[in-house]
PDB file of N, CA and C in Angstrom:
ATOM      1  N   UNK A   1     -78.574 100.840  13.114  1.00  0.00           N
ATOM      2  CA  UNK A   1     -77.995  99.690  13.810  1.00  0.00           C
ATOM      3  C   UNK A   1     -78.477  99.697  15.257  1.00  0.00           C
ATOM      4  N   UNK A   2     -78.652  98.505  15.962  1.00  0.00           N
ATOM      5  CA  UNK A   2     -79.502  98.135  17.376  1.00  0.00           C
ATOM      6  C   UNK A   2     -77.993  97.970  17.793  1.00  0.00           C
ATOM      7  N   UNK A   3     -78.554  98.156  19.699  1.00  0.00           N
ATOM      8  CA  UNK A   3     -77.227  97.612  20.163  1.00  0.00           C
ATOM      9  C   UNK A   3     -78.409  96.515  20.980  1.00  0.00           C
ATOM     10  N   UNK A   4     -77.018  95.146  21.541  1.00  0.00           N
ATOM     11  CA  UNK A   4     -77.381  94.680  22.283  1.00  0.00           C
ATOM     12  C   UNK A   4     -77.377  94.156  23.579  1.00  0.00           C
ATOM     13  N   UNK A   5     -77.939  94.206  24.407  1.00  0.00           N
ATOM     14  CA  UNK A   5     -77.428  93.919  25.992  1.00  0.00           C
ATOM     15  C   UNK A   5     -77.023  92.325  25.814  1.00  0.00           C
ATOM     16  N   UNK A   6     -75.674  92.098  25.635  1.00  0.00           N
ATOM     17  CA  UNK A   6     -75.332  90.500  26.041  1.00  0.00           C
ATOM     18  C   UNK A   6     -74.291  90.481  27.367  1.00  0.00           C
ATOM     19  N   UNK A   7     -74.997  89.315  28.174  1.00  0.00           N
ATOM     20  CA  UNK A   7     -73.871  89.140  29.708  1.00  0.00           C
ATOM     21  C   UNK A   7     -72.440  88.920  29.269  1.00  0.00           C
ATOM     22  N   UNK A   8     -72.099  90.014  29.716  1.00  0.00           N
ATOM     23  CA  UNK A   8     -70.447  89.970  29.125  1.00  0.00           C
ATOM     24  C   UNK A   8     -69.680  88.466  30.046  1.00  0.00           C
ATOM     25  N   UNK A   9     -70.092  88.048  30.714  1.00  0.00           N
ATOM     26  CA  UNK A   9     -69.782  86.887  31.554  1.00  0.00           C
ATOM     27  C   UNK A   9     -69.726  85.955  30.724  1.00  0.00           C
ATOM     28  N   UNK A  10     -70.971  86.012  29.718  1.00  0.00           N
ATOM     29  CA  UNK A  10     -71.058  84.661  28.482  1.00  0.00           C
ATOM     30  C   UNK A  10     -70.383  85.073  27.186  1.00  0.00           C
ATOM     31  N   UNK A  11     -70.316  86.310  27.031  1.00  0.00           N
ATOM     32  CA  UNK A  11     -69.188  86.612  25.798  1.00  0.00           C
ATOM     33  C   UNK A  11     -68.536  86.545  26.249  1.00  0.00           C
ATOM     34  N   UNK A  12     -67.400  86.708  27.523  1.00  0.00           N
ATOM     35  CA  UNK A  12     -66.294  86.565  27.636  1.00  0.00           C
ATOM     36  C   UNK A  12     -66.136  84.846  27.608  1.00  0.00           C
ATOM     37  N   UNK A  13     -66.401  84.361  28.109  1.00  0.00           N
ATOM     38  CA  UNK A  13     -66.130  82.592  28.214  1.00  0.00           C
ATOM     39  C   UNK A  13     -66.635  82.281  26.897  1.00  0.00           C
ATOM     40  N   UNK A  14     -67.529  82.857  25.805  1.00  0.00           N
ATOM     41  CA  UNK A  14     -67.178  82.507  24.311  1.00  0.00           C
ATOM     42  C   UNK A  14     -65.971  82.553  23.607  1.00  0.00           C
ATOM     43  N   UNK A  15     -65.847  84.055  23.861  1.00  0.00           N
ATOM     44  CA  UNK A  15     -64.211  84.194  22.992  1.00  0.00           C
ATOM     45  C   UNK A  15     -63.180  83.759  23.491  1.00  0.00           C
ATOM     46  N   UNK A  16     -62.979  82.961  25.094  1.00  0.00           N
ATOM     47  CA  UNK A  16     -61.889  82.167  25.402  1.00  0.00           C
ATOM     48  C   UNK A  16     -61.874  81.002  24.976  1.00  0.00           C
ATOM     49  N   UNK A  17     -63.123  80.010  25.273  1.00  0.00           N
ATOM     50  CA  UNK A  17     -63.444  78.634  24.660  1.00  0.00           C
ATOM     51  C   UNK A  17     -63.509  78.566  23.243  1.00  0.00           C
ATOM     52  N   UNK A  18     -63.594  79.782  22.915  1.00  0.00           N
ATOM     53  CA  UNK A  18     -63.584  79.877  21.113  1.00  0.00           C
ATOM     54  C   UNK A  18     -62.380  80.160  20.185  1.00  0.00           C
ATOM     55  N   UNK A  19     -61.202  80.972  21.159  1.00  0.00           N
ATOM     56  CA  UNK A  19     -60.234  81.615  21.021  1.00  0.00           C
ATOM     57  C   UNK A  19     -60.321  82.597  19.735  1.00  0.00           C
ATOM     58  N   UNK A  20     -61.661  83.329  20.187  1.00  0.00           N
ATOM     59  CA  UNK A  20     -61.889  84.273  18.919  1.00  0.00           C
ATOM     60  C   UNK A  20     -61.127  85.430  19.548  1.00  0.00           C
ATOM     61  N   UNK A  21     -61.034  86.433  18.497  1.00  0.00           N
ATOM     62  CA  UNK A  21     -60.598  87.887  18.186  1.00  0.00           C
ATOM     63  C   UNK A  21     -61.609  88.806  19.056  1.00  0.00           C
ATOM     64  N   UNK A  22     -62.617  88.712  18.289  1.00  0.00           N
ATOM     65  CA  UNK A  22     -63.320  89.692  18.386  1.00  0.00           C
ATOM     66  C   UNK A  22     -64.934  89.308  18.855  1.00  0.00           C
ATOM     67  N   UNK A  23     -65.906  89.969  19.477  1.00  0.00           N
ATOM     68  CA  UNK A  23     -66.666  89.298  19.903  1.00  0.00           C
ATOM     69  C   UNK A  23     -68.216  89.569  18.858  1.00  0.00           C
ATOM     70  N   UNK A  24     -67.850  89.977  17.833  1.00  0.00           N
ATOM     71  CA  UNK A  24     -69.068  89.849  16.476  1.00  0.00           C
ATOM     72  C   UNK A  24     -68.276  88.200  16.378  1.00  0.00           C
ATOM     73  N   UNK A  25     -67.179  88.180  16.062  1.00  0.00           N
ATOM     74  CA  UNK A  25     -67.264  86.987  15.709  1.00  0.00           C
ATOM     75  C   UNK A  25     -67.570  85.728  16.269  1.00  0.00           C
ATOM     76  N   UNK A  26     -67.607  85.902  17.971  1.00  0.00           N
ATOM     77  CA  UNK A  26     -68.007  84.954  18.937  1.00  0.00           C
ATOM     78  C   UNK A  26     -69.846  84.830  18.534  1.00  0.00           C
ATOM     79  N   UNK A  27     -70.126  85.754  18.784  1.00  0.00           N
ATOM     80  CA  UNK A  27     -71.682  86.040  18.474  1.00  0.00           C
ATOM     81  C   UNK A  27     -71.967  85.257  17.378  1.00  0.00           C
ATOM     82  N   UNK A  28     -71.370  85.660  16.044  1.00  0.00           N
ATOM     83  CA  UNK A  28     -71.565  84.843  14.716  1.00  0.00           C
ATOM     84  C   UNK A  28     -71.566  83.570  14.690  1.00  0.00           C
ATOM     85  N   UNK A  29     -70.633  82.849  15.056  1.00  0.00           N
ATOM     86  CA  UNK A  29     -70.475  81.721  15.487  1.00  0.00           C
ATOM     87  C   UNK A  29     -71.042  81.045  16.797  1.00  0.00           C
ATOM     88  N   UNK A  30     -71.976  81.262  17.559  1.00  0.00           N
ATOM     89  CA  UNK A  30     -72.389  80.852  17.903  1.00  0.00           C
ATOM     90  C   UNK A  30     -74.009  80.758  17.901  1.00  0.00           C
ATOM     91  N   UNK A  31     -73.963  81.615  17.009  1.00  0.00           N
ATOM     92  CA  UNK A  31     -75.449  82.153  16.929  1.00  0.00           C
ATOM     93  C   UNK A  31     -75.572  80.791  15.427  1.00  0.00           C
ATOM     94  N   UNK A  32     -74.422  80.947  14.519  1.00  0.00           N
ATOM     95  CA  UNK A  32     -74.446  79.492  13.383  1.00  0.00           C
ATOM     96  C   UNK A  32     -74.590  78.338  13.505  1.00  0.00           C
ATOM     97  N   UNK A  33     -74.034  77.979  15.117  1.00  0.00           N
ATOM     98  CA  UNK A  33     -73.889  76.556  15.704  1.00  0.00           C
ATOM     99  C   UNK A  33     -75.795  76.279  16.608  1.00  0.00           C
ATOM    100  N   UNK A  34     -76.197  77.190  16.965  1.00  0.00           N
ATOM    101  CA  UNK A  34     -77.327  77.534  17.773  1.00  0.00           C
ATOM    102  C   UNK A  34     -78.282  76.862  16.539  1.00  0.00           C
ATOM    103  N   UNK A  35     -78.388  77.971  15.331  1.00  0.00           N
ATOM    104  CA  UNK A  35     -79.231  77.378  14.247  1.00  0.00           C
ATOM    105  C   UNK A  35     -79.195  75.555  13.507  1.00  0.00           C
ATOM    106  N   UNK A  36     -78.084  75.479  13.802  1.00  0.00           N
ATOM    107  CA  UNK A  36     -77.257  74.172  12.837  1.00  0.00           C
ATOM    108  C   UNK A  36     -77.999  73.097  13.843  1.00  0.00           C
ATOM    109  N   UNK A  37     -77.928  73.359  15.415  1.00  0.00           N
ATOM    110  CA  UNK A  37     -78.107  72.611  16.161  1.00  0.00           C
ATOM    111  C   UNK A  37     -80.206  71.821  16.549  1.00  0.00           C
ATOM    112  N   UNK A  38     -80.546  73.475  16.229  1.00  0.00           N
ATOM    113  CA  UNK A  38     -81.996  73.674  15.798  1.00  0.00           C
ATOM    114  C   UNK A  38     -82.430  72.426  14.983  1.00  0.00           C
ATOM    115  N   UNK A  39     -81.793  73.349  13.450  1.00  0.00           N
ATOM    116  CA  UNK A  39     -82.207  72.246  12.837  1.00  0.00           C
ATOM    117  C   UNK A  39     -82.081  70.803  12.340  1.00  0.00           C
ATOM    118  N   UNK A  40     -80.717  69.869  12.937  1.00  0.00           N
ATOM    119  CA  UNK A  40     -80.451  68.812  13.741  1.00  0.00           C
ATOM    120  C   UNK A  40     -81.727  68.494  14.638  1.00  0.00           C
ATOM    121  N   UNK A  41     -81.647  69.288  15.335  1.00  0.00           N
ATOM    122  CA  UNK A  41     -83.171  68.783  16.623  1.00  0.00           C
ATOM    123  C   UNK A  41     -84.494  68.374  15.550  1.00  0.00           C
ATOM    124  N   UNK A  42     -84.936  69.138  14.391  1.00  0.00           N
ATOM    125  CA  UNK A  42     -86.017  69.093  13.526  1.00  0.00           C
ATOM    126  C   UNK A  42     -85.996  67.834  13.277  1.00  0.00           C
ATOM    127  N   UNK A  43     -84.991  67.552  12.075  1.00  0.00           N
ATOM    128  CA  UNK A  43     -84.557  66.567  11.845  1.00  0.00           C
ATOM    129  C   UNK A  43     -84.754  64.955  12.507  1.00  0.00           C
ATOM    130  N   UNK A  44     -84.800  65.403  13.638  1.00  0.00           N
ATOM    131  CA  UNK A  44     -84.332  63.838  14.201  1.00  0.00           C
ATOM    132  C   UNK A  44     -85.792  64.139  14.761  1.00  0.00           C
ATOM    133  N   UNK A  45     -86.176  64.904  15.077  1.00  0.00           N
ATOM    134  CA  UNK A  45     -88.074  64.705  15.383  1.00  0.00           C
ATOM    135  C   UNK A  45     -88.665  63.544  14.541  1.00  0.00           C
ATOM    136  N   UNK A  46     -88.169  63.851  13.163  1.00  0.00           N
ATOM    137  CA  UNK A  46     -89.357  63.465  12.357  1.00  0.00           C
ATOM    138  C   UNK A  46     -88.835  61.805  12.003  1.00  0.00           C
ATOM    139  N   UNK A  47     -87.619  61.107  12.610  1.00  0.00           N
ATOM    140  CA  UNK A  47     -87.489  60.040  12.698  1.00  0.00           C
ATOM    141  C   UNK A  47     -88.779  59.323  12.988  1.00  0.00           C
ATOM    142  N   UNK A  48     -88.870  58.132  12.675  1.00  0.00           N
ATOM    143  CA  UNK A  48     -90.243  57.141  12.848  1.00  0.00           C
ATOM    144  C   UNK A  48     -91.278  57.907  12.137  1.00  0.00           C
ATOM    145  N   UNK A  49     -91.194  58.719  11.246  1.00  0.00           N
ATOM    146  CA  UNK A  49     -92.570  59.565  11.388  1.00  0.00           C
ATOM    147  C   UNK A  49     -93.284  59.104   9.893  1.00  0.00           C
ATOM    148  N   UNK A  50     -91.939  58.588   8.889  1.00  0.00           N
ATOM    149  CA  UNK A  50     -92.369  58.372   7.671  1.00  0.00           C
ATOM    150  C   UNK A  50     -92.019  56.728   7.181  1.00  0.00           C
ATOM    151  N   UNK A  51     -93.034  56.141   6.516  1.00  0.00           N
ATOM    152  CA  UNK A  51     -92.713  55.169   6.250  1.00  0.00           C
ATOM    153  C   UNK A  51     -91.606  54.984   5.001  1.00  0.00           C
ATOM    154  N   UNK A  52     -90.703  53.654   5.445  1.00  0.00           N
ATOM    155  CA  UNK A  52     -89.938  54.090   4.150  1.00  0.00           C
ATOM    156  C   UNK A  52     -90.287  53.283   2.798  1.00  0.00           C
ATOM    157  N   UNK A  53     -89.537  53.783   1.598  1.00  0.00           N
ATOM    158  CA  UNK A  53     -90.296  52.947   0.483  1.00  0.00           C
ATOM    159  C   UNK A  53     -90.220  51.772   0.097  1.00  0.00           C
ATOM    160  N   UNK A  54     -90.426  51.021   0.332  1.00  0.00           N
ATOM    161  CA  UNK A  54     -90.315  49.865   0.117  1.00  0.00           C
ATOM    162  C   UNK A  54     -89.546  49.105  -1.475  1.00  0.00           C
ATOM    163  N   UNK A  55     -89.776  50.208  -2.732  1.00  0.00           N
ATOM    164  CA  UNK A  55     -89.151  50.194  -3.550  1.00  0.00           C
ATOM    165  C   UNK A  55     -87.596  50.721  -3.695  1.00  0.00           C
ATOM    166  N   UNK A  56     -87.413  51.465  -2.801  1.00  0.00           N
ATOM    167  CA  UNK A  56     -86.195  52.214  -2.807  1.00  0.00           C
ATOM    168  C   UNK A  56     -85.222  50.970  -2.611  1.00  0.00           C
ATOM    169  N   UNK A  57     -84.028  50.762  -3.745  1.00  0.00           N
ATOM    170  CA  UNK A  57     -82.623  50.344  -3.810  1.00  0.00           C
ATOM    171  C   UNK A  57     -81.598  51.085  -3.583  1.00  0.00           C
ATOM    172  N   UNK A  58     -81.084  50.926  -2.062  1.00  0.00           N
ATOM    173  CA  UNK A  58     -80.577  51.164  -1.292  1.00  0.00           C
ATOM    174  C   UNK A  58     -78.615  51.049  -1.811  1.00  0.00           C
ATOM    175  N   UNK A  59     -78.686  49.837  -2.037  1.00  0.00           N
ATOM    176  CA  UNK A  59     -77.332  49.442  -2.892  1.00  0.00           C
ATOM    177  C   UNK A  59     -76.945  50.293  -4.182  1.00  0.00           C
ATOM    178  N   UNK A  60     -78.030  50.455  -4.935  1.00  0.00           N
ATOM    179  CA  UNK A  60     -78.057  51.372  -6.574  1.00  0.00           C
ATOM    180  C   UNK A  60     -77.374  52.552  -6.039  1.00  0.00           C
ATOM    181  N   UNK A  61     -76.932  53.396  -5.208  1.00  0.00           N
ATOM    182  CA  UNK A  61     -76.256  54.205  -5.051  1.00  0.00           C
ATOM    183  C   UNK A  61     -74.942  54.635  -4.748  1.00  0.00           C
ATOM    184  N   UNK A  62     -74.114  53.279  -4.257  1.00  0.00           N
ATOM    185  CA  UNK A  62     -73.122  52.669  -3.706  1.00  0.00           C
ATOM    186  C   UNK A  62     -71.926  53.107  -4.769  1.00  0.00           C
ATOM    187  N   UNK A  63     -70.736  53.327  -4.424  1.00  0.00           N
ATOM    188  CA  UNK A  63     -70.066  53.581  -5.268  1.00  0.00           C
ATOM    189  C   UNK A  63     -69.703  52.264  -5.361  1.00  0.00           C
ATOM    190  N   UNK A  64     -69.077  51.652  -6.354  1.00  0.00           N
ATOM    191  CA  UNK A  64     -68.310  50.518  -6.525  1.00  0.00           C
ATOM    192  C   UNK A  64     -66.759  50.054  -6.755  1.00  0.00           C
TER     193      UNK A  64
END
């Protein structure tokens, strides 16, 4: 197991704004929201990037 140097200045204002326990779990959770947020950013890159299909029925999926 590694240890790691984190600014206890920013773990501490995690686990208050987070009202976590413990600070694996601040870490965990923010390290989940970090990724989630990543790939959100990907995502919205590739807006405009593809044309859409022109066959695709949009309505055919709709619950009724």
């Amino acid at each position: 197991m590694s240890t790691l140097a984190i600014d206890k200045t920013l773990i501490n204002e995690a686990i208050k704004l987070g009202q976590f326990k413990t600070q694996k779990e601040a870490i965990n959770t923010a390290l989940r929201e970090y990724i989630e947020k990543r790939k959100q950013l990907e995502i919205i890159e590739l807006f405009g990037k593809f044309d859409p299909d022109p066959d695709y029925d949009y309505k055919q999926g709709r619950d009724k």
